[in-house]
Protein backbone atom coordinates (compact mmCIF):
# COMPACT_ATOMS: atom_id res chain seq x y z
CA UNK A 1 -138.12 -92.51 158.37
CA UNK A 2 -139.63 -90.63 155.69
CA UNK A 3 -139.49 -86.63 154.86
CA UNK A 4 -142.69 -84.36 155.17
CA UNK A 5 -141.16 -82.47 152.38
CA UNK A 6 -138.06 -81.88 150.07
CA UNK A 7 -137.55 -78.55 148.20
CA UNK A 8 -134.83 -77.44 145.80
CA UNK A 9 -133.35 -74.25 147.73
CA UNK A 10 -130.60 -72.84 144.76
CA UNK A 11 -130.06 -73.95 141.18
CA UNK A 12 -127.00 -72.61 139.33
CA UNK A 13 -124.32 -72.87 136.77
CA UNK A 14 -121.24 -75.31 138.00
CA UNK A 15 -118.06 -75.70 135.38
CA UNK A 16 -115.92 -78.60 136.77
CA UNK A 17 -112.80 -80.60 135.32
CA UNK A 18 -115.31 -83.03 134.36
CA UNK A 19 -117.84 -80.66 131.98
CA UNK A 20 -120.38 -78.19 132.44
CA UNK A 21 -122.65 -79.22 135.34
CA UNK A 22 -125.42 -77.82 137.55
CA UNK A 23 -125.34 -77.38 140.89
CA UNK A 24 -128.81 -77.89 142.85
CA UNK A 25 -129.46 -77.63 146.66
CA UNK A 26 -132.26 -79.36 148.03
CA UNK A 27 -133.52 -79.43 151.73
CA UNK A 28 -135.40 -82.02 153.42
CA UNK A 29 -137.65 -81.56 156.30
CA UNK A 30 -137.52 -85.28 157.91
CA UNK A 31 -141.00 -86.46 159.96
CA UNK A 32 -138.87 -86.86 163.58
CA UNK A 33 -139.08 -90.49 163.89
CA UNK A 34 -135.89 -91.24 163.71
CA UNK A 35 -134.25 -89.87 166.53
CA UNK A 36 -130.43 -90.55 165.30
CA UNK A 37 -131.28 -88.15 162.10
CA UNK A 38 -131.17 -84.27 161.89
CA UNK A 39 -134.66 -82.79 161.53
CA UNK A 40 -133.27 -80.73 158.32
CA UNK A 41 -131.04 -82.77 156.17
CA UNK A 42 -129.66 -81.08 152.50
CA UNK A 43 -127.97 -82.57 149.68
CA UNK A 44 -126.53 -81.77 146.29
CA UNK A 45 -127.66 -82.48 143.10
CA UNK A 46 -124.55 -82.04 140.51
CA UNK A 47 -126.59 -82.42 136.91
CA UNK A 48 -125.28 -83.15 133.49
CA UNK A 49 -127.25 -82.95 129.76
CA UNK A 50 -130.82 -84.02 128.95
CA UNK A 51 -132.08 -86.13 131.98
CA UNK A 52 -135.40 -86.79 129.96
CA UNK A 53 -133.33 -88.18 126.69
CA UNK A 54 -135.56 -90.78 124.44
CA UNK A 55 -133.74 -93.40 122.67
CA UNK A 56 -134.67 -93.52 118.87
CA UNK A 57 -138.13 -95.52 119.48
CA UNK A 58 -139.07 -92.65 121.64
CA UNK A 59 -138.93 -94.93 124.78
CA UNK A 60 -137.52 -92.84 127.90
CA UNK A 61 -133.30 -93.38 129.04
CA UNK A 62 -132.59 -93.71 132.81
CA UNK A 63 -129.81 -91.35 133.74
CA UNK A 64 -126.91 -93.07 135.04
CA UNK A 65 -126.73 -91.39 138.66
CA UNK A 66 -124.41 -92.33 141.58
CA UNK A 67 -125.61 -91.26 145.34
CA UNK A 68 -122.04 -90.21 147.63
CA UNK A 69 -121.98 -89.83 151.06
CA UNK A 70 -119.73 -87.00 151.97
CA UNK A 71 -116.32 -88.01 153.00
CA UNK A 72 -114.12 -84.83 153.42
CA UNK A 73 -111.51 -87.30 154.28
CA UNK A 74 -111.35 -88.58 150.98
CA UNK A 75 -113.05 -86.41 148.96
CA UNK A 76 -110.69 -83.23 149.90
CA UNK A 77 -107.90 -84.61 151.58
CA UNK A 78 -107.65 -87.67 148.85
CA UNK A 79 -106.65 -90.58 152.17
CA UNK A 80 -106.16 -93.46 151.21
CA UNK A 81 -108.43 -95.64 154.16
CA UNK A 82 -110.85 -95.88 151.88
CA UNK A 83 -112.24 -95.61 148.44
CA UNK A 84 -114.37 -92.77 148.94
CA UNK A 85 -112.26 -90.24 146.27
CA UNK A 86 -111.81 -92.55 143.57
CA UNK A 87 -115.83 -93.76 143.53
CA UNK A 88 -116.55 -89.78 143.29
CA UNK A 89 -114.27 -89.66 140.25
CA UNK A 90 -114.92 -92.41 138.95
CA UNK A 91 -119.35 -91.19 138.84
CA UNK A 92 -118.11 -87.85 137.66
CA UNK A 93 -115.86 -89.64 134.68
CA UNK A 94 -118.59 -91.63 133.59
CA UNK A 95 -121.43 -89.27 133.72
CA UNK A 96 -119.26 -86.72 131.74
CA UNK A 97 -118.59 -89.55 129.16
CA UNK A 98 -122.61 -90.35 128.81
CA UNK A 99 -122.69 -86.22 128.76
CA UNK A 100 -125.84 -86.37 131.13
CA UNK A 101 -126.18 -87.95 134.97
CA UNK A 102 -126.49 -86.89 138.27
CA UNK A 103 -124.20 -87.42 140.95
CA UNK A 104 -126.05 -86.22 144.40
CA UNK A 105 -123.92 -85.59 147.37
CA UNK A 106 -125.28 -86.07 150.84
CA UNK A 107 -124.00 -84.27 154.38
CA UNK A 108 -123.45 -88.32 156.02
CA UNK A 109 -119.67 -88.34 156.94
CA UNK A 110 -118.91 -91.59 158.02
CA UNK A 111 -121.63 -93.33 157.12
CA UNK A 112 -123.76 -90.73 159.21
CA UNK A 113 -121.85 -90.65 162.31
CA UNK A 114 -120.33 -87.08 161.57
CA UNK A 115 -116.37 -85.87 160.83
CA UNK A 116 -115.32 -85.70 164.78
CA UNK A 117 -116.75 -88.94 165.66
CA UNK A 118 -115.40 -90.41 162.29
CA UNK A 119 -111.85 -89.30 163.30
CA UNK A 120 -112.34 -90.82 166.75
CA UNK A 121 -113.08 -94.36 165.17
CA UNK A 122 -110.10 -93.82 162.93
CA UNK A 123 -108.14 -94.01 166.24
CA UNK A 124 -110.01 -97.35 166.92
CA UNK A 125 -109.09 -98.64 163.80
CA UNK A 126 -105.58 -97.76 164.10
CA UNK A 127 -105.29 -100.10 167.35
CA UNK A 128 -106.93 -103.20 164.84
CA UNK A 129 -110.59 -102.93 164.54
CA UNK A 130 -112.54 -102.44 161.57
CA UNK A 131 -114.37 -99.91 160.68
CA UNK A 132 -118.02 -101.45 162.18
CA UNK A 133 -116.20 -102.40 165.03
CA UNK A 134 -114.84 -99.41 166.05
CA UNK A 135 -118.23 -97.88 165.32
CA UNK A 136 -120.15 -99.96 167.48
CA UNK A 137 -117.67 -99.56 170.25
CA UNK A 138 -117.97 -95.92 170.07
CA UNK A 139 -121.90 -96.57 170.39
CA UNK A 140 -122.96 -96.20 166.88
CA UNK A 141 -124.50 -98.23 164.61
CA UNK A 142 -122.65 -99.44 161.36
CA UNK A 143 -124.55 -97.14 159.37
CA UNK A 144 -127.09 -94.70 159.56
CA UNK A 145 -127.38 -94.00 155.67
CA UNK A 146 -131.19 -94.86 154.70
CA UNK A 147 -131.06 -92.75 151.42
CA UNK A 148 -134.83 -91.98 151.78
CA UNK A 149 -133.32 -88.16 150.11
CA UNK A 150 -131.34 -88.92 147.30
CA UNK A 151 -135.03 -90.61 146.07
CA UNK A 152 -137.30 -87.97 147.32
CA UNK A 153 -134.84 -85.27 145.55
CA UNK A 154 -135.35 -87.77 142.13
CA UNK A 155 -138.71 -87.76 142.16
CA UNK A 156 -138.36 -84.14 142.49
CA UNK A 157 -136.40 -83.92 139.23
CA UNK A 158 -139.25 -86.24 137.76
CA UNK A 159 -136.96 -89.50 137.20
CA UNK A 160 -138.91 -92.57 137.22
CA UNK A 161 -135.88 -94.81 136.25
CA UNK A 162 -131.61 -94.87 136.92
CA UNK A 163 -129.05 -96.40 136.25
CA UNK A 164 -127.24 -96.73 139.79
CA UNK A 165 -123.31 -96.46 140.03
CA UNK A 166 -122.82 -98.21 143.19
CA UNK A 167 -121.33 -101.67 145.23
CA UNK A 168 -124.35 -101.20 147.62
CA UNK A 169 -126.97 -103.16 147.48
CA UNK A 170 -128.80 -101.01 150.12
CA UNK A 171 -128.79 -98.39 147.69
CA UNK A 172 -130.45 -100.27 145.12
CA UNK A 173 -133.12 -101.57 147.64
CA UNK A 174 -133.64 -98.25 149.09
CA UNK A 175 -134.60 -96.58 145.47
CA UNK A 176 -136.74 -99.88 144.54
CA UNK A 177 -138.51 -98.94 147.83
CA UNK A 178 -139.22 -95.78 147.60
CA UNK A 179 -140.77 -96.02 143.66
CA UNK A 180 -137.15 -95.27 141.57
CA UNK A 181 -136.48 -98.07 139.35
CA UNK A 182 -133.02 -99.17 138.66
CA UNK A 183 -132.78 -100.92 135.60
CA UNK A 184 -129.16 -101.51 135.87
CA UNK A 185 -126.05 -101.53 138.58
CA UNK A 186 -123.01 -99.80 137.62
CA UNK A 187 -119.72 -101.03 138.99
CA UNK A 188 -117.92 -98.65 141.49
CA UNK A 189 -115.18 -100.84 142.10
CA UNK A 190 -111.46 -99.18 142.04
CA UNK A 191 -107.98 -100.34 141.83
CA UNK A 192 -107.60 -101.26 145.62
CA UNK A 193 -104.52 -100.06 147.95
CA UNK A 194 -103.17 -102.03 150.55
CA UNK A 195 -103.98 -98.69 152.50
CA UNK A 196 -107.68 -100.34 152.52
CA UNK A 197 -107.70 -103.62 151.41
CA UNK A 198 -109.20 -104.23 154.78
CA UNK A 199 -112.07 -101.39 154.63
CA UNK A 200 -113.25 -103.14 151.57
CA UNK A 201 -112.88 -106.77 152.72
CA UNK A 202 -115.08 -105.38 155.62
CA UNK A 203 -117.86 -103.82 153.28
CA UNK A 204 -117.58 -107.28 151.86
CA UNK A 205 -118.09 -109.65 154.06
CA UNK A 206 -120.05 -107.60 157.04
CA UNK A 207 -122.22 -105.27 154.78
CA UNK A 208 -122.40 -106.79 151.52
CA UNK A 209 -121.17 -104.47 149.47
CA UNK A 210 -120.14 -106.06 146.04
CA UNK A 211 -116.02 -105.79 145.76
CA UNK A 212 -113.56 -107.75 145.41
């Protein structure tokens, strides 16, 4: 899937906890090939200092960035099945102690399946399967997440180059792809709770995520 086009819809001041931010919207017409994917998708862009900084021989600095998926679970409501909150703190922490970044937010609750159907594989879990297995049994795939947007919005902001704050190596791939180069991985790894040791042992071992 790829998007026809990608425009930034609202650009304003955003104070947070972590330092002075700003707060872009950007909106994605997709080209309808992928069936499973909305035909408008949006995202945030939360950005930080001089994205365009030049180190002392004048050579450009990638940004360190981090791509989220939302996870109102986490994110809001701070549960403790998965990792989601910390990562999201953790990307704002270190962008604020770089003093530029972007961290860009995108509308794919569990991993793309949506909040309702989310909840409903939380019940699945809760009788012993993980969190792919319950998926697939509810018909979905393991993850819908292609992150063709969080590159189209970068090459919107003009950033050839990132540093990526991320366990995925699907993200990686998925910004080598699509022209973003990402001249270094950034741990995302937290303290782990026995709330999700399994969720991560299952990003492990079935999706290759890089914990543990």
């Amino acid at each position: 899937m790829s998007f026809r086009s990608v425009r930034k819809v609202a650009d304003a001041d955003f104070p947070t906890r972590w330092g002075h931010f700003r707060i872009l919207g950007f909106e994605g017409l997709t080209d309808g090939t992928d069936p499973n994917r909305k035909p408008v998708e949006n995202a945030v862009a939360l950005t930080m200092g001089d994205l365009h900084a030049k180190d002392a021989s004048g050579n450009p600095i990638a940004p360190i960035i981090r791509i989220h998926s939302q996870c109102l679970t986490g994110d809001a409501f701070h549960s403790l099945r998965c990792d989601c909150h910390d990562q999201l703190h953790l990307a704002l922490s270190l962008i604020a102690q770089e003093g530029a970044g972007i961290l860009l937010y995108e509308q794919e609750e569990g991993r793309g399946i949506g909040l309702m159907a989310k909840l409903r594989a939380y019940e699945l879990q809760d009788q012993g399967l993980d969190t792919i297995e319950a998926n697939e049994q509810l018909g979905f795939r393991a993850d819908y997440r292609g992150f063709e947007l969080p590159a189209e919005i970068l090459k919107a902001l003009n950033i050839p180059a990132v540093r990526l704050i991320t366990n995925n190596p699907e993200k990686v791939a998925a910004l080598e792809s699509a022209g973003i180069r990402v001249t270094e991985r950034v741990s995302a790894a937290i303290p782990s709770e026995p709330t999700f040791e399994r969720y991560l042992q299952t990003k492990h071992e079935k999706m290759g995520h890089l914990v543990g």
